[in-house]
Protein backbone atom coordinates (compact mmCIF):
# COMPACT_ATOMS: atom_id res chain seq x y z
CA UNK A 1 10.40 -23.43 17.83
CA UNK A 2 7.39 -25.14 18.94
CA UNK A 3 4.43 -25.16 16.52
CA UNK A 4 1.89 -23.85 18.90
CA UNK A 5 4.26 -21.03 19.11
CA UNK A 6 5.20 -20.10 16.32
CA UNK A 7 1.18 -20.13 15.49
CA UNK A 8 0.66 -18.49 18.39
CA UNK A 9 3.33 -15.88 16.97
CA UNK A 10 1.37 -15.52 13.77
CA UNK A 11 -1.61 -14.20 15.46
CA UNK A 12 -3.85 -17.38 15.11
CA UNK A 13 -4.63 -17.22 18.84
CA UNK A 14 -3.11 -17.40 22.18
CA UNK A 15 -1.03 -20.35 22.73
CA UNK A 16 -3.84 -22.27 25.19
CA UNK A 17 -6.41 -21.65 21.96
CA UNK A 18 -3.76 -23.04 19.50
CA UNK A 19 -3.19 -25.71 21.55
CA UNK A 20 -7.31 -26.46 21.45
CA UNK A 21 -7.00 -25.95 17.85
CA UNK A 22 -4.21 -28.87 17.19
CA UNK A 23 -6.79 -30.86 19.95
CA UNK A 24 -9.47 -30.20 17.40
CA UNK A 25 -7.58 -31.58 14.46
CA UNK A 26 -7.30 -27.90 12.75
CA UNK A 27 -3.57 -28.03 11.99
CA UNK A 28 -2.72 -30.81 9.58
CA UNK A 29 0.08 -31.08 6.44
CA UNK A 30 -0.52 -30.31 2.79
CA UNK A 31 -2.13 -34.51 2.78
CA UNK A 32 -4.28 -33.46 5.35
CA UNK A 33 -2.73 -35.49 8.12
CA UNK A 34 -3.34 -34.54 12.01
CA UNK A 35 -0.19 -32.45 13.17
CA UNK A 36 1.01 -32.47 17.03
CA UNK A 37 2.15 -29.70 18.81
CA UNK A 38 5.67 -31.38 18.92
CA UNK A 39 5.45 -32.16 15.61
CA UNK A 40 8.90 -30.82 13.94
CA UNK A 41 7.49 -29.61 10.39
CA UNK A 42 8.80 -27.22 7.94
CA UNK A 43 6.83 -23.78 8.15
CA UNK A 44 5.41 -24.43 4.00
CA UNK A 45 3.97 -27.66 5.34
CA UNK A 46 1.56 -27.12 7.83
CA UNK A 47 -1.69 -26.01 7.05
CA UNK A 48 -4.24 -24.73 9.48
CA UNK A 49 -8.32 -25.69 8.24
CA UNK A 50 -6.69 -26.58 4.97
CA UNK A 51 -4.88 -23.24 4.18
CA UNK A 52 -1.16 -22.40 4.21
CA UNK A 53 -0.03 -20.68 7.35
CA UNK A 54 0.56 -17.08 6.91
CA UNK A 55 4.49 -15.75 5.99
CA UNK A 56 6.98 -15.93 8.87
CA UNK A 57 8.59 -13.42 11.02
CA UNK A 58 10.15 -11.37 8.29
CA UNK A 59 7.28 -10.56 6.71
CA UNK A 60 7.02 -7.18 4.51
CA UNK A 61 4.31 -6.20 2.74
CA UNK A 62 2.71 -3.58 -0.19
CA UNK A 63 -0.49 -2.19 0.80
CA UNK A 64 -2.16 0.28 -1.31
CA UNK A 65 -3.55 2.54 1.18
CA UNK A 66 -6.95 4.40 0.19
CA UNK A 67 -8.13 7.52 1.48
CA UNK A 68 -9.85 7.50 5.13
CA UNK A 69 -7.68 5.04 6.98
CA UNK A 70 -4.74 6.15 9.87
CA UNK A 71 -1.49 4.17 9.79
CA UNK A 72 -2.60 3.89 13.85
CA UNK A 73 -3.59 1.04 16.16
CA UNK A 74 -5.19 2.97 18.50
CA UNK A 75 -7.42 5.16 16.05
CA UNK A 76 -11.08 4.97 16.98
CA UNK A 77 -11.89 5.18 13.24
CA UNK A 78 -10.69 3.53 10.10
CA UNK A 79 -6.83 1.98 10.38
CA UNK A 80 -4.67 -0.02 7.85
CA UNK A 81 -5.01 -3.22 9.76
CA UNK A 82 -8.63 -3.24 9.12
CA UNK A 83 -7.79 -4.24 5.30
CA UNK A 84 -5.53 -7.10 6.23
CA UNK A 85 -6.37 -10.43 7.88
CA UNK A 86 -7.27 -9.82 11.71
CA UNK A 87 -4.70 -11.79 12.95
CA UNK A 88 -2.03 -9.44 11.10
CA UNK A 89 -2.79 -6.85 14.53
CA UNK A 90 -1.72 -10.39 16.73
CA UNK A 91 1.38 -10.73 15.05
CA UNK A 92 4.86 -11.20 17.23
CA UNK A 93 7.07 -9.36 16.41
CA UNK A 94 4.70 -6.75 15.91
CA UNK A 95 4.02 -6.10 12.00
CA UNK A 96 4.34 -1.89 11.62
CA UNK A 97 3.75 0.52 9.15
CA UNK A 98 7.45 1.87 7.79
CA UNK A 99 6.51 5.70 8.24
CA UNK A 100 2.97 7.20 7.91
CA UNK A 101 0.56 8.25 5.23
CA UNK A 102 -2.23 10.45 6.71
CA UNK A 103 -5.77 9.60 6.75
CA UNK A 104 -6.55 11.91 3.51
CA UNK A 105 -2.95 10.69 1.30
CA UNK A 106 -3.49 6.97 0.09
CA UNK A 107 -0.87 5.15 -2.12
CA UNK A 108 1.99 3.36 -1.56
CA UNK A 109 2.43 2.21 2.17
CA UNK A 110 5.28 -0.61 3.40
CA UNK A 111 4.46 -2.60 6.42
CA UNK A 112 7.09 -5.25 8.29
CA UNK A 113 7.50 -7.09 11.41
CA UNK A 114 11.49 -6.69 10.45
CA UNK A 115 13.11 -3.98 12.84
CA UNK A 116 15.79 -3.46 11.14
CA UNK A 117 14.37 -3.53 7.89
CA UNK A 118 12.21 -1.08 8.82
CA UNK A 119 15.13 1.22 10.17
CA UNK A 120 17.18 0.38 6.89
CA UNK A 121 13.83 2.03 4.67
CA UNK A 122 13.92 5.06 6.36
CA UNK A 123 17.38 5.99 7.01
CA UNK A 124 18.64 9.22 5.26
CA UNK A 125 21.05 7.44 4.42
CA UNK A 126 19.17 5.03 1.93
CA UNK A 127 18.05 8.04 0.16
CA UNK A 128 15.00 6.31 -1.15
CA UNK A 129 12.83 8.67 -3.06
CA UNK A 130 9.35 8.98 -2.22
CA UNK A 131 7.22 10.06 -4.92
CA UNK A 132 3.83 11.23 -4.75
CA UNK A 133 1.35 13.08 -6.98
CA UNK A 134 -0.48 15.97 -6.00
CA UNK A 135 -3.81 17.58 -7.03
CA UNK A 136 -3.57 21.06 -5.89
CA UNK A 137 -6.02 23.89 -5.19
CA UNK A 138 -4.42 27.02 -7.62
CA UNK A 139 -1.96 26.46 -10.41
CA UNK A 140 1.66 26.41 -10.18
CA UNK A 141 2.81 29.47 -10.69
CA UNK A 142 6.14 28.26 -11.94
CA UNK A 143 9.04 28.79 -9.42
CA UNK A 144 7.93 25.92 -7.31
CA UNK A 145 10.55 23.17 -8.80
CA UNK A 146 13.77 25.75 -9.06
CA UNK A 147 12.64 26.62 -4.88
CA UNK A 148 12.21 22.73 -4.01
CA UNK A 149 15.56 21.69 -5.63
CA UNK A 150 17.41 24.24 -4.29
CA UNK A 151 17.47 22.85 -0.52
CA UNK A 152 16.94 26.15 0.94
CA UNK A 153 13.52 25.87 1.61
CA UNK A 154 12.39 26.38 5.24
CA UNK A 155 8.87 24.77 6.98
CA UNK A 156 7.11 26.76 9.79
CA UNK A 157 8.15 25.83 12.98
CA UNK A 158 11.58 23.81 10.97
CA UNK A 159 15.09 24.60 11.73
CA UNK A 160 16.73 23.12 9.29
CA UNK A 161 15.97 23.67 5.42
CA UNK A 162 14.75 20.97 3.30
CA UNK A 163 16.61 18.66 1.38
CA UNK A 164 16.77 18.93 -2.40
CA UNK A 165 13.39 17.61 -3.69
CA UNK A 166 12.00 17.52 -7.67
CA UNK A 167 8.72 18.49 -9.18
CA UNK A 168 7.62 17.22 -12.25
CA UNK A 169 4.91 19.19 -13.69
CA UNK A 170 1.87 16.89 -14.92
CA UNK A 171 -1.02 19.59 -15.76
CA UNK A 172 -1.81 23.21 -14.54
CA UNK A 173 -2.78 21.86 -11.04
CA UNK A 174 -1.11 18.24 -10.61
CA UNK A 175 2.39 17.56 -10.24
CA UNK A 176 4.65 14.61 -9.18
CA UNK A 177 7.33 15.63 -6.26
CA UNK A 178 10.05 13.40 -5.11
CA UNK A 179 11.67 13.78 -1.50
CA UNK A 180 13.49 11.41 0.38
CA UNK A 181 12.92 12.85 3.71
CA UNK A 182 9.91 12.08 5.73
CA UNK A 183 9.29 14.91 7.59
CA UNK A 184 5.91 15.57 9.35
CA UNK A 185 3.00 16.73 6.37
CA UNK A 186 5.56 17.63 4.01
CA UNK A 187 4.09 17.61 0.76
CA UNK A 188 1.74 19.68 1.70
CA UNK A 189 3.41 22.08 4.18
CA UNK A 190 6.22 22.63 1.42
CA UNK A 191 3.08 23.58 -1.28
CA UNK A 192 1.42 25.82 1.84
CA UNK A 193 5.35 27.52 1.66
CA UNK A 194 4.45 28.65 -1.80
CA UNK A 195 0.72 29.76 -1.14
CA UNK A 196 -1.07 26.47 -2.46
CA UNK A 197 -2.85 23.64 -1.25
CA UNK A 198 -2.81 20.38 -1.76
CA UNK A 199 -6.42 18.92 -2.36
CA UNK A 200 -5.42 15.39 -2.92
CA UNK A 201 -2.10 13.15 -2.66
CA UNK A 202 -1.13 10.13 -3.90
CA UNK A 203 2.24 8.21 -3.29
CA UNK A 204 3.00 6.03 -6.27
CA UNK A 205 6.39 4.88 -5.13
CA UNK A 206 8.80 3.93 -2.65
CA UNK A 207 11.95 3.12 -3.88
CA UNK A 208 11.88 1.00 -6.95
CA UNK A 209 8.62 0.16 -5.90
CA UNK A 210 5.27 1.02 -7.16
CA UNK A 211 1.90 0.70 -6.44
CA UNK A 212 0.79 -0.09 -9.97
CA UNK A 213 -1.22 -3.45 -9.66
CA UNK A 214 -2.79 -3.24 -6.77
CA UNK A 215 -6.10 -1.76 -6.31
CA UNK A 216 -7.06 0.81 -3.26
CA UNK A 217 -7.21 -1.75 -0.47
CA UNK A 218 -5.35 -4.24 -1.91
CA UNK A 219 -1.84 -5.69 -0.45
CA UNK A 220 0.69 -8.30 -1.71
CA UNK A 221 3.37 -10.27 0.48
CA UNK A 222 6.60 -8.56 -0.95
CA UNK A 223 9.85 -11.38 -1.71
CA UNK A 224 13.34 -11.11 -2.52
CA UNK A 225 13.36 -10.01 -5.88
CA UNK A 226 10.81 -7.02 -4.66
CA UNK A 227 13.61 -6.28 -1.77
CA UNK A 228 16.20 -5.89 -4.50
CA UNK A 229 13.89 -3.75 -6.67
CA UNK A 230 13.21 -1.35 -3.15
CA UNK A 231 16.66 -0.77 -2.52
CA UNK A 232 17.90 -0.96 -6.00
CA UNK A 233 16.55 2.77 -7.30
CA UNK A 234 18.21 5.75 -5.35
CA UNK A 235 17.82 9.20 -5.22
């Protein structure tokens, strides 16, 4: 591939404003040597106004979601792409969130320009556990984790019970629940089944992933060994 487009591809501009940027002497190697469009250079080596081009097509990455943002392109407020580099929205193939978190959940959110990755993470059949944590309005009253294991629970407007799901109870009013569907709202529709509510919700993990380390706003590029790590910790 080209270099102008394959920098085009990363988001760094259209190809006729990459091309003005090799004109302008922008794209150079790690010794700071000029670089030509036809230039055949290994992606690590070329640098564009001294920095490291971002990751290649491939790319997946942690983002720790904070409270306020929509997993949404289009949303005339706050979005996800806002805390990444602007030329993350330019990206081609397009980089996407792998599910949603709503605007009042943060936590834990995956992001990848990999199709089939993407469809891989949320299959059923990967059985990844979600887990989140969950501040709720009332106490727990104590019948919620037999009801949420036993995959007989119903949603409004579902036709289809719930899968088996646990709760971990963490204090009076907070407790950890695992699922590894994705179905719309479902932490807290399944606490509105048992007459609570859920006044704030975290997701900690995807996976064998957490999102221990990063800070609310924060993201990391993910590698290999984080791949194994995702898929490595079933249900």
């Amino acid at each position: 591939m080209r270099l102008v487009r394959l920098i085009a591809n990363l988001g760094y501009g259209s190809r006729k404003q990459v091309a003005a940027m090799f004109r302008e002497g922008r794209i150079t190697d790690p010794d700071g040597e000029v670089l030509y469009a036809d230039d055949k250079v290994e992606h690590a080596q070329v640098r564009v106004d001294g920095e490291p081009l971002d990751p290649p097509a491939g790319l997946v990455l942690a983002l720790h979601k904070p409270v306020g943002f929509t997993c949404s392109t289009r949303d005339p407020g706050r979005i996800v792409y806002d805390l990444l580099p602007p030329r993350f929205r330019l990206r081609s193939p397009v980089l996407s969130t792998v599910g949603r978190l709503d605007r009042d959940t943060s936590g834990l959110l995956l992001m990848t320009d990999d199709g089939g990755l993407l469809h891989r993470i949320i299959s059923p059949r990967a059985q990844l556990a979600k887990v989140y944590e969950a501040e709720l309005a009332e106490p727990l009253r104590g019948d919620e984790a037999a009801l949420f294991a036993s995959g007989s629970l119903m949603l409004e407007s579902e036709k289809t019970p719930l899968a088996p799901a646990g709760l971990e109870v963490l204090a009076p009013r907070r407790a950890r629940l695992s699922l590894t569907e994705g179905r719309y709202h479902q932490v807290r529709r399944m606490f509105a089944a048992v007459g609570n509510h859920v006044e704030a919700l975290h997701r900690v993990r995807v996976g064998g992933l957490s999102v221990e380390g990063l800070a609310a706003g924060e993201w990391r590029a993910l590698g290999p060994a984080d791949l194994e790590r995702l898929f490595g910790e079933a249900a």
